[in-house]
C-alpha atoms as a PDB file:
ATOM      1  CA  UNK A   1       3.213  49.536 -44.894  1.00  0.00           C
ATOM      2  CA  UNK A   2       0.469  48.462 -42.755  1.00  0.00           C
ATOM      3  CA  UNK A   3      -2.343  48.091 -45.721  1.00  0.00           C
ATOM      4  CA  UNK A   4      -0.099  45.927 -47.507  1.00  0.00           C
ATOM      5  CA  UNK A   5       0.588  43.791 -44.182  1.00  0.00           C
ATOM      6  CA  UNK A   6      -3.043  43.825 -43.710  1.00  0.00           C
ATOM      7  CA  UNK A   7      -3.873  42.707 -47.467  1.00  0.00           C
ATOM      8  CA  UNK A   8      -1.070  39.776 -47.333  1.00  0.00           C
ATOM      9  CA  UNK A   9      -3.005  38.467 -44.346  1.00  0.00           C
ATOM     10  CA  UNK A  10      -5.865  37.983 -46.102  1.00  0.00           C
ATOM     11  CA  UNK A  11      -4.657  36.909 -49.529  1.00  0.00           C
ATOM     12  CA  UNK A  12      -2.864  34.315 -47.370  1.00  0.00           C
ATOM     13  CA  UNK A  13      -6.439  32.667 -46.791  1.00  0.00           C
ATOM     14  CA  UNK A  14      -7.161  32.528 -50.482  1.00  0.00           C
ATOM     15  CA  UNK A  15      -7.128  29.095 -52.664  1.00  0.00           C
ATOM     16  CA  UNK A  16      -6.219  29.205 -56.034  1.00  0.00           C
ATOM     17  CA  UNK A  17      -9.990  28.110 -56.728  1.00  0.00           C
ATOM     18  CA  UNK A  18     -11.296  31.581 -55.567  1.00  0.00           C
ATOM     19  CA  UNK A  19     -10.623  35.023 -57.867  1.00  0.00           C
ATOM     20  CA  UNK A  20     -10.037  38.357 -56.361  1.00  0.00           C
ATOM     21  CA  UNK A  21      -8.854  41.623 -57.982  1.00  0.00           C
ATOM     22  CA  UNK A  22      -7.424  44.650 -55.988  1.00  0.00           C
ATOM     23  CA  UNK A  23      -8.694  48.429 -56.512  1.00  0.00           C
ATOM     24  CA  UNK A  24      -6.449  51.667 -55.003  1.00  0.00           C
ATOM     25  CA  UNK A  25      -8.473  54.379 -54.772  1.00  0.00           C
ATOM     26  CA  UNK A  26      -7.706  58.346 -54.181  1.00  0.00           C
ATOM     27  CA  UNK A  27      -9.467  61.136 -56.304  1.00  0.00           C
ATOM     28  CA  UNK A  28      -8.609  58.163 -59.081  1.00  0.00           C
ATOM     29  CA  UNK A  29      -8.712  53.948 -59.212  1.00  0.00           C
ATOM     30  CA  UNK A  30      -6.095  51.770 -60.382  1.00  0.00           C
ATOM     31  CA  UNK A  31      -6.233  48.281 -60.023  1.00  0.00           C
ATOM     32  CA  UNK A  32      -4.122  45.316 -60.288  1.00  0.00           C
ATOM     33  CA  UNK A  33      -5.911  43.386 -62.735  1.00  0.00           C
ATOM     34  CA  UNK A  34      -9.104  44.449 -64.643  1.00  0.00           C
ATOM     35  CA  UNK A  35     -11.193  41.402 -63.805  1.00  0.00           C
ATOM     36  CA  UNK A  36     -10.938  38.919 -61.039  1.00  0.00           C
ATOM     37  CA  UNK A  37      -8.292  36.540 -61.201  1.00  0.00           C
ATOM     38  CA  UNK A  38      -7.156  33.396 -59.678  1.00  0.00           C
ATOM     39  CA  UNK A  39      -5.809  33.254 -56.124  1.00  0.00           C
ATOM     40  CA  UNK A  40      -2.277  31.700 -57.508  1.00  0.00           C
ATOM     41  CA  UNK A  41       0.904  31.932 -55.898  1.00  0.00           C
ATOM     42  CA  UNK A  42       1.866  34.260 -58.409  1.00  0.00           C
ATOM     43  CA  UNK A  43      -1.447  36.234 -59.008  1.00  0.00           C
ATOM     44  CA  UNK A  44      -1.075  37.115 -55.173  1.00  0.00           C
ATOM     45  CA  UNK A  45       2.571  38.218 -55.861  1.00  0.00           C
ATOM     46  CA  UNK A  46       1.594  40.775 -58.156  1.00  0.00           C
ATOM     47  CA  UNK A  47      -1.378  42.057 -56.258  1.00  0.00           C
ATOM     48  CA  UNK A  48       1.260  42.585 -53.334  1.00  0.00           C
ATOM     49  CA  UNK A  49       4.543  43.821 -55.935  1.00  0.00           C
ATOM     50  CA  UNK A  50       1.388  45.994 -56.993  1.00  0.00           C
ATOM     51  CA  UNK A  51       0.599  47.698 -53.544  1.00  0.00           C
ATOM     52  CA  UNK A  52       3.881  47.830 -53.126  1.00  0.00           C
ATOM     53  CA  UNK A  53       4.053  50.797 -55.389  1.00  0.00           C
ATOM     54  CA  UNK A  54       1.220  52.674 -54.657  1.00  0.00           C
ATOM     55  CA  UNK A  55       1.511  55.930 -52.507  1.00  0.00           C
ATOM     56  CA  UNK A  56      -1.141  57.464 -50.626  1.00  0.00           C
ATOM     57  CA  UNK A  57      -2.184  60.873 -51.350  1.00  0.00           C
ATOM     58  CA  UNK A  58      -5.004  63.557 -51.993  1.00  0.00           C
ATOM     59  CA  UNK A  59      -8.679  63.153 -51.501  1.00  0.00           C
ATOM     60  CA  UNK A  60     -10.483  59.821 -50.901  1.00  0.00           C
ATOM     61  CA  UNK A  61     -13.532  58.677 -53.165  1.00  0.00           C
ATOM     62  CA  UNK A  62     -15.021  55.762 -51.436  1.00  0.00           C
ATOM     63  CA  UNK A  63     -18.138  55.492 -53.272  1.00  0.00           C
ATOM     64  CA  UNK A  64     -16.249  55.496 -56.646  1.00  0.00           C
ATOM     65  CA  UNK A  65     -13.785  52.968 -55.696  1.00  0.00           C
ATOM     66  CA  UNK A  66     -16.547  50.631 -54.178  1.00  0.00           C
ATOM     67  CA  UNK A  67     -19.106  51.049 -56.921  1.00  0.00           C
ATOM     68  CA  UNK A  68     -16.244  49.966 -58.958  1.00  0.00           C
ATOM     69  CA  UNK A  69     -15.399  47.025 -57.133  1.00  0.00           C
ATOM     70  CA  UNK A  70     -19.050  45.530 -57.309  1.00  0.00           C
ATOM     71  CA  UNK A  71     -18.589  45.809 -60.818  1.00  0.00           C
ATOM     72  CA  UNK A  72     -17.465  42.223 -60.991  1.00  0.00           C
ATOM     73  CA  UNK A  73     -20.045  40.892 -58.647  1.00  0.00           C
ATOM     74  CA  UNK A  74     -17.725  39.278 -56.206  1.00  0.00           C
ATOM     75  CA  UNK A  75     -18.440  37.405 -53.337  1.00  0.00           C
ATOM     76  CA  UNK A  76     -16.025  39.583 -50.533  1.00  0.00           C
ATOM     77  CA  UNK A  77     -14.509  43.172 -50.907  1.00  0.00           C
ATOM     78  CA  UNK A  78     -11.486  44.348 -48.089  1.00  0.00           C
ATOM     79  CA  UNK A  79     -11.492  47.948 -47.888  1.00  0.00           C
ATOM     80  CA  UNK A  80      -8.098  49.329 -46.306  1.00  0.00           C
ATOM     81  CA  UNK A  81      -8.073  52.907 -45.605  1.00  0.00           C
ATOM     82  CA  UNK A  82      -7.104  55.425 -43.281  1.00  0.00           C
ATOM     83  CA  UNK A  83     -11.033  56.519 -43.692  1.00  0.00           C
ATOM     84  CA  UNK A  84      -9.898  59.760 -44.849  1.00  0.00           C
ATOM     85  CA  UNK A  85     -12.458  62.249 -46.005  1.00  0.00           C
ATOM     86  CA  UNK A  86     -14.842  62.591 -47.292  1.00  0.00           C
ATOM     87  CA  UNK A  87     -16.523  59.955 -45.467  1.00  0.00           C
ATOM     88  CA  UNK A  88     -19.800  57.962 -46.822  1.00  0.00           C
ATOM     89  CA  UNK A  89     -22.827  59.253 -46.094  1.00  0.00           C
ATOM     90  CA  UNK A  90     -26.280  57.720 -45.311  1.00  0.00           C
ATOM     91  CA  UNK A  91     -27.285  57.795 -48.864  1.00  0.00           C
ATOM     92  CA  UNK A  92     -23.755  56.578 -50.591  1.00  0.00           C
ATOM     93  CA  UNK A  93     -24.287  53.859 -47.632  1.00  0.00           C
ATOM     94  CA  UNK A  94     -27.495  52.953 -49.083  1.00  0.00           C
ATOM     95  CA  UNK A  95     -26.364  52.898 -52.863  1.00  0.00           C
ATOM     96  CA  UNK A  96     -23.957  51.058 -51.628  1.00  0.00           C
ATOM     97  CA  UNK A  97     -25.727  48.278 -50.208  1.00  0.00           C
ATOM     98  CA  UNK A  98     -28.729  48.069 -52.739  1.00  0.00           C
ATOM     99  CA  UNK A  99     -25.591  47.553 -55.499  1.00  0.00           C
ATOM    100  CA  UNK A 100     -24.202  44.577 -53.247  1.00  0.00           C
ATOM    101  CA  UNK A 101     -27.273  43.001 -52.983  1.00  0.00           C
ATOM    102  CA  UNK A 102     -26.464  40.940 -50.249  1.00  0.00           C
ATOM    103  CA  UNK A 103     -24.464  38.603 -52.328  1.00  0.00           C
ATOM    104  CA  UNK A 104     -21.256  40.656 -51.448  1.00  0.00           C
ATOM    105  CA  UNK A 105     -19.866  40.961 -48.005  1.00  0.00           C
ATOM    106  CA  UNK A 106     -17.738  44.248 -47.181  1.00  0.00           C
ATOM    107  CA  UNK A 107     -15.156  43.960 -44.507  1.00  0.00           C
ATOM    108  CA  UNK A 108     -13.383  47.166 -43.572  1.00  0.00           C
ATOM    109  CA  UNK A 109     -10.113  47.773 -42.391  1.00  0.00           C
ATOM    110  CA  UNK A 110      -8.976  51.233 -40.956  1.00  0.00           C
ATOM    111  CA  UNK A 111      -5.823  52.842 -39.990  1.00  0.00           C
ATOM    112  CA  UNK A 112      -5.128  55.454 -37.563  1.00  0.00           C
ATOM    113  CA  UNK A 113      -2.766  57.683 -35.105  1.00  0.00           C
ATOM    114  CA  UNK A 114      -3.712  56.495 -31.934  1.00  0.00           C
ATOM    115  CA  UNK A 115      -7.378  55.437 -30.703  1.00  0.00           C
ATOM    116  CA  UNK A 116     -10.318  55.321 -33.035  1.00  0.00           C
ATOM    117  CA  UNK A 117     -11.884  58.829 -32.923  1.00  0.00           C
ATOM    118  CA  UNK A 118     -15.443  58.382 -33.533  1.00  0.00           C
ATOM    119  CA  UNK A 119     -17.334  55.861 -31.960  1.00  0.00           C
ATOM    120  CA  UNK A 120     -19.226  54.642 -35.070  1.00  0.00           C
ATOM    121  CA  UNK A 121     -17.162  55.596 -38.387  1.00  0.00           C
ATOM    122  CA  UNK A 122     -19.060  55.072 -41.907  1.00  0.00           C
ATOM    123  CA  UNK A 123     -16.779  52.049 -42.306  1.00  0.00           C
ATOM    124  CA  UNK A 124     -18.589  50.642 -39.228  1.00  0.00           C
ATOM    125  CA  UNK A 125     -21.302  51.089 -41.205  1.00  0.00           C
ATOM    126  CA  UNK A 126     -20.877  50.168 -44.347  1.00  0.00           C
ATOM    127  CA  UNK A 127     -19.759  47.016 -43.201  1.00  0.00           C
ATOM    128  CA  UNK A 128     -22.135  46.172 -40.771  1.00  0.00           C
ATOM    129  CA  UNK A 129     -24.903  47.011 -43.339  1.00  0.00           C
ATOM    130  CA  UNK A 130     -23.570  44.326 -45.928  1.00  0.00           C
ATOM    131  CA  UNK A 131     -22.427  42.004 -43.430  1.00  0.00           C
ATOM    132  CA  UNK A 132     -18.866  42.113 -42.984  1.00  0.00           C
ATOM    133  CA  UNK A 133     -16.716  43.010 -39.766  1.00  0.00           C
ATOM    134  CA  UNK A 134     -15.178  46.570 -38.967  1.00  0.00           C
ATOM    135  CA  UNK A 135     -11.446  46.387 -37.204  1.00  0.00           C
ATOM    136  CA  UNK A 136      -9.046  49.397 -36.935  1.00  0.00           C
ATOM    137  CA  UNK A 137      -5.511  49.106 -36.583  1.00  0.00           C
ATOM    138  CA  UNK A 138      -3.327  51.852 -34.416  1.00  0.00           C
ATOM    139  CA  UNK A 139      -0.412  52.406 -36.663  1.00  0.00           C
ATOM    140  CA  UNK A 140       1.209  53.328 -33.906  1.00  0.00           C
ATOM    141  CA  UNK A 141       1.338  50.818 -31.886  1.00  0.00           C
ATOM    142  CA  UNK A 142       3.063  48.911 -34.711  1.00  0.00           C
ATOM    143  CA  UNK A 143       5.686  51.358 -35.548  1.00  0.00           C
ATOM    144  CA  UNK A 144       6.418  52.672 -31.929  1.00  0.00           C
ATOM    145  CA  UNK A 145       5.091  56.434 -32.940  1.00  0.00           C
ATOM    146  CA  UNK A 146       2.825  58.292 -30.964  1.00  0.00           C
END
């Protein structure tokens, strides 16, 4: 699964001094945890034992699963997503950023069939607006598919 590839790359990063907390998101949120916790050994474990077992389906609700995430104030979000629809729009964007505050940085991951369709997605966006980076991954080119 290339989101949990993706979100064991950057757990790897973490130090058991920083928190984190994962949120899936469809028409619904689930999370691993309900606050942040530490970045242990074994509090990274069950964030990935946790993805593990999620499946993808239905509608996406961005807004709801970020809004939730800046709940806890924290200092980075990583949003993996295939960017399904609906996207953000300008004023979600906005809400968005005003609730971050500048004290969070969003870095967005996307996945896709091939090339990147549009030339400046809302996950561009949203992270450029609270200064984070934007990469898209080809699943593709990973699994051999076209």
């Amino acid at each position: 699964d290339p989101a949990s590839a993706e979100l064991s790359r950057a757990m790897q990063t973490l130090t058991p001094a920083q928190t984190f907390q994962v949120v899936a998101y469809n028409q619904q949120l689930s999370a691993h945890a309900e606050v942040l916790v530490p970045a242990t050994a074994e509090n990274k474990t069950l964030a990935q034992k946790y993805m593990a077992g999620i499946v993808a389906h239905g509608q996406t609700e961005h807004q709801m699963a970020l809004l939730a995430a800046l709940r806890n104030k924290p200092e980075v979000i990583y949003v993996f997503t295939d960017g399904g629809e609906p996207g953000l729009t300008q004023p979600q964007l906005q809400l968005i950023t005003r609730r971050a505050d500048r004290k969070t940085v969003i870095h967005c991951v996307q996945f896709g069939f091939g090339p990147l369709q549009e030339e400046d997605p809302f996950l561009r966006k949203l992270a450029r607006l609270n200064g984070g980076s934007f990469a898209y991954v080809d699943v593709s080119q990973r699994t051999g598919q076209r």
